[in-house]
Protein backbone atom coordinates (compact mmCIF):
# COMPACT_ATOMS: atom_id res chain seq x y z
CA UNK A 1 10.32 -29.45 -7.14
CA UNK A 2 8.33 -30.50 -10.03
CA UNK A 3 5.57 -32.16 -8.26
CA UNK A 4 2.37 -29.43 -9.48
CA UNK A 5 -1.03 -29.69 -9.27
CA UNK A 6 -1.72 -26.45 -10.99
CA UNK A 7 -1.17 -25.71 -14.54
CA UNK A 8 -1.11 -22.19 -14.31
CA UNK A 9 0.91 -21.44 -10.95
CA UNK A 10 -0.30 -17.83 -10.32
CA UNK A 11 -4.36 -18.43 -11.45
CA UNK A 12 -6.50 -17.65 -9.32
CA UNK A 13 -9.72 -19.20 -10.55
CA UNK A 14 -7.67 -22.47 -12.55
CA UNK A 15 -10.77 -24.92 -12.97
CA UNK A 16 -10.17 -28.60 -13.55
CA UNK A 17 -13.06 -31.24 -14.33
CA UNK A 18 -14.23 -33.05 -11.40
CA UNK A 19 -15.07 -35.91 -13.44
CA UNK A 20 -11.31 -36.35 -14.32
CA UNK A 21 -10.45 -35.90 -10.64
CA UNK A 22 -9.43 -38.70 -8.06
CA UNK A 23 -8.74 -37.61 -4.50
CA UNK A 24 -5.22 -37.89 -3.08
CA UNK A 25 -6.49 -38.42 0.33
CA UNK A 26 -9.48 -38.63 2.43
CA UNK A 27 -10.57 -36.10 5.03
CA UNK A 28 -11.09 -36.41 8.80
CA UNK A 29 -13.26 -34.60 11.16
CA UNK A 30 -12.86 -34.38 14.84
CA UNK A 31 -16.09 -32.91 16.65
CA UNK A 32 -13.89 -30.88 18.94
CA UNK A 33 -16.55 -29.28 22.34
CA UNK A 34 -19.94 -27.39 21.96
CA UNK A 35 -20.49 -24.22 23.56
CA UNK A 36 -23.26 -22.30 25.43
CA UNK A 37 -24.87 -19.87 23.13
CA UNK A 38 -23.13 -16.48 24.61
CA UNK A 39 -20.26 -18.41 24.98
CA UNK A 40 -19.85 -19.52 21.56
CA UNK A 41 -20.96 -16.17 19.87
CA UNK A 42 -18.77 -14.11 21.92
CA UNK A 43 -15.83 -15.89 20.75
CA UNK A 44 -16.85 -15.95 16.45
CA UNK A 45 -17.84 -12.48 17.37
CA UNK A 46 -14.05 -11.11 18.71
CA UNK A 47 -12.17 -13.62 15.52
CA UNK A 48 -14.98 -11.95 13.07
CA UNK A 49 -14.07 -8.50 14.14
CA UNK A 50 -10.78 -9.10 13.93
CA UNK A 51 -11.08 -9.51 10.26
CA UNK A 52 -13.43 -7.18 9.41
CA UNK A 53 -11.28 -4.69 11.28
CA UNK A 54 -8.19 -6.10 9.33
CA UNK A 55 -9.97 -5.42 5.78
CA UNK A 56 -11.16 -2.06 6.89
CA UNK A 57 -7.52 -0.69 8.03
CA UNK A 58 -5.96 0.21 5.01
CA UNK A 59 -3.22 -1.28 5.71
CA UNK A 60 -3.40 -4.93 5.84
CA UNK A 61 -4.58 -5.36 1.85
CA UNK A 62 -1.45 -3.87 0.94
CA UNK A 63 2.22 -5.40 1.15
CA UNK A 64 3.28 -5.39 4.13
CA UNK A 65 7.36 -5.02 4.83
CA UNK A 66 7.76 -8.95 3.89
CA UNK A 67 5.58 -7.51 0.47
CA UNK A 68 2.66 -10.22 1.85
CA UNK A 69 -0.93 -8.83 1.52
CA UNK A 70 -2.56 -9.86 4.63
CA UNK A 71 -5.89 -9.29 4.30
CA UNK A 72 -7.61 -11.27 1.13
CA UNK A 73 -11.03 -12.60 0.24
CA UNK A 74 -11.92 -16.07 -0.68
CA UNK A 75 -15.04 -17.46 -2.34
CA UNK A 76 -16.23 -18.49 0.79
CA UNK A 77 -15.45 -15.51 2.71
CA UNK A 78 -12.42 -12.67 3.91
CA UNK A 79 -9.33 -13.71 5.16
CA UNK A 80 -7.20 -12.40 7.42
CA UNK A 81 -3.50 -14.18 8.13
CA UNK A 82 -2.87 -13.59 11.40
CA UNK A 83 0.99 -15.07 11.25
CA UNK A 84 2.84 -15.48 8.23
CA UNK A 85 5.99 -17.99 7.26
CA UNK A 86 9.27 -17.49 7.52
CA UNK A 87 13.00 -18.42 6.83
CA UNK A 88 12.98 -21.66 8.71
CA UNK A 89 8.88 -21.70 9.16
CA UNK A 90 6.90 -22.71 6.60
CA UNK A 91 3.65 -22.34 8.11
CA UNK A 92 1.18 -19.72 8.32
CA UNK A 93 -2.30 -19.08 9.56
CA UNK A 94 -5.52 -17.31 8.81
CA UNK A 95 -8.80 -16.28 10.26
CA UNK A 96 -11.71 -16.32 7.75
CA UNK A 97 -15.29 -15.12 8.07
CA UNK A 98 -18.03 -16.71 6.13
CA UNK A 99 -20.09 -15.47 4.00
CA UNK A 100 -23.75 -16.27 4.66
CA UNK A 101 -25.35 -18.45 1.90
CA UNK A 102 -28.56 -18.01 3.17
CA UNK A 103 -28.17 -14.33 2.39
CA UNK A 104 -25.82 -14.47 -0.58
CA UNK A 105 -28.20 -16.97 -2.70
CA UNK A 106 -24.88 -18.58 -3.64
CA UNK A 107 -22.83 -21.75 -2.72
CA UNK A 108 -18.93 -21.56 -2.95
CA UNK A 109 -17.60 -24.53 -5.50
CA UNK A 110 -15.70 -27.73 -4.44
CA UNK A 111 -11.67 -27.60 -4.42
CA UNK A 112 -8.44 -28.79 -3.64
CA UNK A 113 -5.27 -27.18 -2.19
CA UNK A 114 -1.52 -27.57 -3.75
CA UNK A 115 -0.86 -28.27 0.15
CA UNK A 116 -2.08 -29.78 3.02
CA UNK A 117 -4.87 -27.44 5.33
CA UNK A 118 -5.52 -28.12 8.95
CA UNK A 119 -8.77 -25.95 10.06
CA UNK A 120 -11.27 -25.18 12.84
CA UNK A 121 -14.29 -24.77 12.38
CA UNK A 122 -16.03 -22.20 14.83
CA UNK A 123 -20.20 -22.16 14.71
CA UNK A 124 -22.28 -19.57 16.51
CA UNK A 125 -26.00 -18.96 16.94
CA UNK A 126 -28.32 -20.34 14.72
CA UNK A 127 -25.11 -21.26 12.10
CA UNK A 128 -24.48 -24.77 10.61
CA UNK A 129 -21.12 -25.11 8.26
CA UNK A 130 -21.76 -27.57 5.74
CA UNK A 131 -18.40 -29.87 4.85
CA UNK A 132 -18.47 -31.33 1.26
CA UNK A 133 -15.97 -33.63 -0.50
CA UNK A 134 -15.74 -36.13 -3.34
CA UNK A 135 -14.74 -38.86 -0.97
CA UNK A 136 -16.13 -40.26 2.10
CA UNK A 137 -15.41 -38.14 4.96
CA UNK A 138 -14.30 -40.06 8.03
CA UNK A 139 -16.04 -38.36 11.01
CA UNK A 140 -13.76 -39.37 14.23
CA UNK A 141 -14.73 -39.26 17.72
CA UNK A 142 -14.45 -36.12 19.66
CA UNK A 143 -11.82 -36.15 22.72
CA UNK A 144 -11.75 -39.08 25.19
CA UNK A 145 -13.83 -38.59 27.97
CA UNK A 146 -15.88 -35.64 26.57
CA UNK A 147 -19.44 -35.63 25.87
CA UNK A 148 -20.24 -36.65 22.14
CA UNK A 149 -21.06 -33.99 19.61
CA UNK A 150 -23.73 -35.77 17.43
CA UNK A 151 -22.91 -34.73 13.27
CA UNK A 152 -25.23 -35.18 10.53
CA UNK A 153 -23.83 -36.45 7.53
CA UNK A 154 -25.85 -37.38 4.27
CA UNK A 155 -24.99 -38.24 0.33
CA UNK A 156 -26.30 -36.38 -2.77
CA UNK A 157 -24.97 -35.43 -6.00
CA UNK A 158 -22.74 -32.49 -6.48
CA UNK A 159 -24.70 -29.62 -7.90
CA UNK A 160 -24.24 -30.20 -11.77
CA UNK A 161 -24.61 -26.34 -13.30
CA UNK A 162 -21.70 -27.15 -16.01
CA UNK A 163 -23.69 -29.59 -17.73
CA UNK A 164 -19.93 -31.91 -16.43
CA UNK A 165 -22.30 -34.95 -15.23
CA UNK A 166 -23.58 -36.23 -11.77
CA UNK A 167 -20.77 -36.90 -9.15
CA UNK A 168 -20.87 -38.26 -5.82
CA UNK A 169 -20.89 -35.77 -2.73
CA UNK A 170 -20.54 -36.95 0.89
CA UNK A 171 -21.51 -33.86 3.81
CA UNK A 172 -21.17 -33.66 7.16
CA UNK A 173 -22.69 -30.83 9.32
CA UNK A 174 -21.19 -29.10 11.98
CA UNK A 175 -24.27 -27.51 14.17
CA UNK A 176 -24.81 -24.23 16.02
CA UNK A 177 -21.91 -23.35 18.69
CA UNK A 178 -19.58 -26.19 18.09
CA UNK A 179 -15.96 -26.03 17.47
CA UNK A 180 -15.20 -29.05 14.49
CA UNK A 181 -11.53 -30.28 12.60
CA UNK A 182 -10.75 -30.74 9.90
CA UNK A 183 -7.72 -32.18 8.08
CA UNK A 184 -7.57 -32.09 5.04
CA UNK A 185 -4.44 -33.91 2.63
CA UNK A 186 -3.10 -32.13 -0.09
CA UNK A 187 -4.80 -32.28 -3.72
CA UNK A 188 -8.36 -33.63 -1.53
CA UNK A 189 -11.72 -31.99 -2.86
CA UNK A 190 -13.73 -30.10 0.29
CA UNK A 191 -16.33 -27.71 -0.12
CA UNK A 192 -17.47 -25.20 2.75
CA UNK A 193 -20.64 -23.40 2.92
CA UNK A 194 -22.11 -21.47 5.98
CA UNK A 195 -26.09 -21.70 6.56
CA UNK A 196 -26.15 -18.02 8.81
CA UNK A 197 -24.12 -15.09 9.87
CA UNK A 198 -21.96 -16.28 12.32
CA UNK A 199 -19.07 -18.79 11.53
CA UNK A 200 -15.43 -18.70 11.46
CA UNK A 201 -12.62 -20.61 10.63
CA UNK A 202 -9.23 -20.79 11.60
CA UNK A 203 -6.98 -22.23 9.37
CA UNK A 204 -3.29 -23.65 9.69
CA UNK A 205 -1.36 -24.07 6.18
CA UNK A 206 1.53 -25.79 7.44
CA UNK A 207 3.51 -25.57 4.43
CA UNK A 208 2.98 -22.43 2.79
CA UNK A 209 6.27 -22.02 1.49
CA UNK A 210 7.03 -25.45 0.28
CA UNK A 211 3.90 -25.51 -1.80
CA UNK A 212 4.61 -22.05 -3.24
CA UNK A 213 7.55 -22.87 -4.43
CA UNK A 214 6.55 -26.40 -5.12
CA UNK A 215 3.44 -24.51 -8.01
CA UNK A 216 6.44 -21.85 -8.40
CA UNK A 217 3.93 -19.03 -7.49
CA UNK A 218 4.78 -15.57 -7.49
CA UNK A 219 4.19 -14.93 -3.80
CA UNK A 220 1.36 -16.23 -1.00
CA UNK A 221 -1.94 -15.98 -2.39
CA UNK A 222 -4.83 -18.38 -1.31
CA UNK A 223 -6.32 -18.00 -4.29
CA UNK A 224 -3.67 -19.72 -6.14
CA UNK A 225 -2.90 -22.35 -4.07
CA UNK A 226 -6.63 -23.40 -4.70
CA UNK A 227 -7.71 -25.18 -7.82
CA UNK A 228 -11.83 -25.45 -8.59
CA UNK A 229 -13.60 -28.33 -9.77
CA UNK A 230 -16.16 -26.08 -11.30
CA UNK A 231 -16.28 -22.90 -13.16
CA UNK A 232 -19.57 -21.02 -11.81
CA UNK A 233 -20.99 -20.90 -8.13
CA UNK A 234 -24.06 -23.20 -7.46
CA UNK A 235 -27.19 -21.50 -6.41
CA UNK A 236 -27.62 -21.48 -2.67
CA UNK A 237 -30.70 -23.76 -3.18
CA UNK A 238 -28.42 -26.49 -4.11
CA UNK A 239 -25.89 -26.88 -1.84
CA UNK A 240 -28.29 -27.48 1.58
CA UNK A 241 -27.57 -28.70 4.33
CA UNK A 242 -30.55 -31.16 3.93
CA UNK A 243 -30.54 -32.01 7.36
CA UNK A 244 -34.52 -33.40 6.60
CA UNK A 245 -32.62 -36.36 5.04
CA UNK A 246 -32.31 -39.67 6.86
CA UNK A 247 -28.57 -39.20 7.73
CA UNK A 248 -26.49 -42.07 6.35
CA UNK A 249 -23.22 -43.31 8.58
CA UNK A 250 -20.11 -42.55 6.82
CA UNK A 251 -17.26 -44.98 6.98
């Protein structure tokens, strides 16, 4: 398994230039069902606690008896992996809670993954998760038969604080109390930010071990299996969502 994307295998903050970077895929997004308000906050509410509850035990940020620390933080928020792979499994999962960027005054930076990610996003009251990549996302319909989930989408340029040059950046926003998927191919740029306190995201990595071995990592760390495409954190001025924009129809 020589196939890396990452030079370093156990960095976790390994920055490559965007401007050198081509996608290896494109990602899709399913608008999944919308929610009543109680409804929907009830449910980011119980997957929130459960990993604020995690990071507060004292026990999951240590090794646990397969020496994985369970509870980690992201630059877009904590994590929490609910189940983690196995002999014969390679798949594990995680619960994250965003971070607010309304309240942190700070966007989280574009990246890719040394594997493939499969995630729901989970919206509650007066929340929008803004998706970013560096190639068109293509928004799918939601489920046959269901009533359609309307998602604003607009282009701008990727917030250039690295002095790297202007890039294209294609968004699509995923409103209040609205589950959304996302799949997203290995080595494809994405960029989450949540506009207000209460969004979640539940996240499959279905080949956790392959790709660890794959980078020949140490152990499972999201942190390494992520690779930036910028060294510093845009302001949260920067990033929108600029839902005030005409929304342009991405193919």
């Amino acid at each position: 398994m020589t196939d890396r994307l990452k030079s370093d295998p156990d960095s976790t903050n390994e920055v490559h230039a965007f401007t050198e970077f081509a996608d290896q895929g494109v990602c899709r997004l399913t608008p999944v069902t919308a929610f009543d308000s109680h409804t929907a906050q009830t449910i980011v509410d119980a997957l929130g606690n459960l990993v604020r509850a995690a990071h507060a035990s004292g026990t999951a940020t240590v090794p646990d008896r397969e020496g994985i620390i369970r509870a980690q933080t992201f630059e877009e928020g904590d994590v929490y992996m609910l189940e983690s792979p196995f002999t014969g499994f390679f798949a594990d999962r995680y619960l994250m809670d965003f971070y607010d960027v309304t309240s942190r005054g700070m966007c989280s930076r574009m990246h890719f993954h040394t594997g493939l990610r499969f995630v729901r996003m989970m919206t509650g009251n007066e929340t929008h998760i803004q998706v970013s990549s560096l190639s068109p996302l293509r928004i799918l319909d939601g489920p046959a038969g269901s009533a359609p989930i309307a998602i604003e989408s607009f282009v701008d340029d990727l917030p250039d604080i690295n002095g790297d040059g202007k890039v294209t950046r294609y968004n699509a926003v995923i409103p209040p109390n609205t589950w959304a998927d996302l799949q997203i191919p290995r080595g494809t740029s994405h960029q989450f930010n949540a506009f207000g306190p209460n969004a979640i995201i539940d996240s499959v990595h279905p080949e956790e071990s392959i790709e660890t071995l794959r980078e020949e990592m140490s152990g499972f760390r999201m942190m390494a299996q992520t690779v930036f495409l910028g060294a510093d954190n845009p302001s949260g001025v920067l990033c929108g969502p600029m839902l005030d924009l005409e929304p342009s129809v991405i193919e």
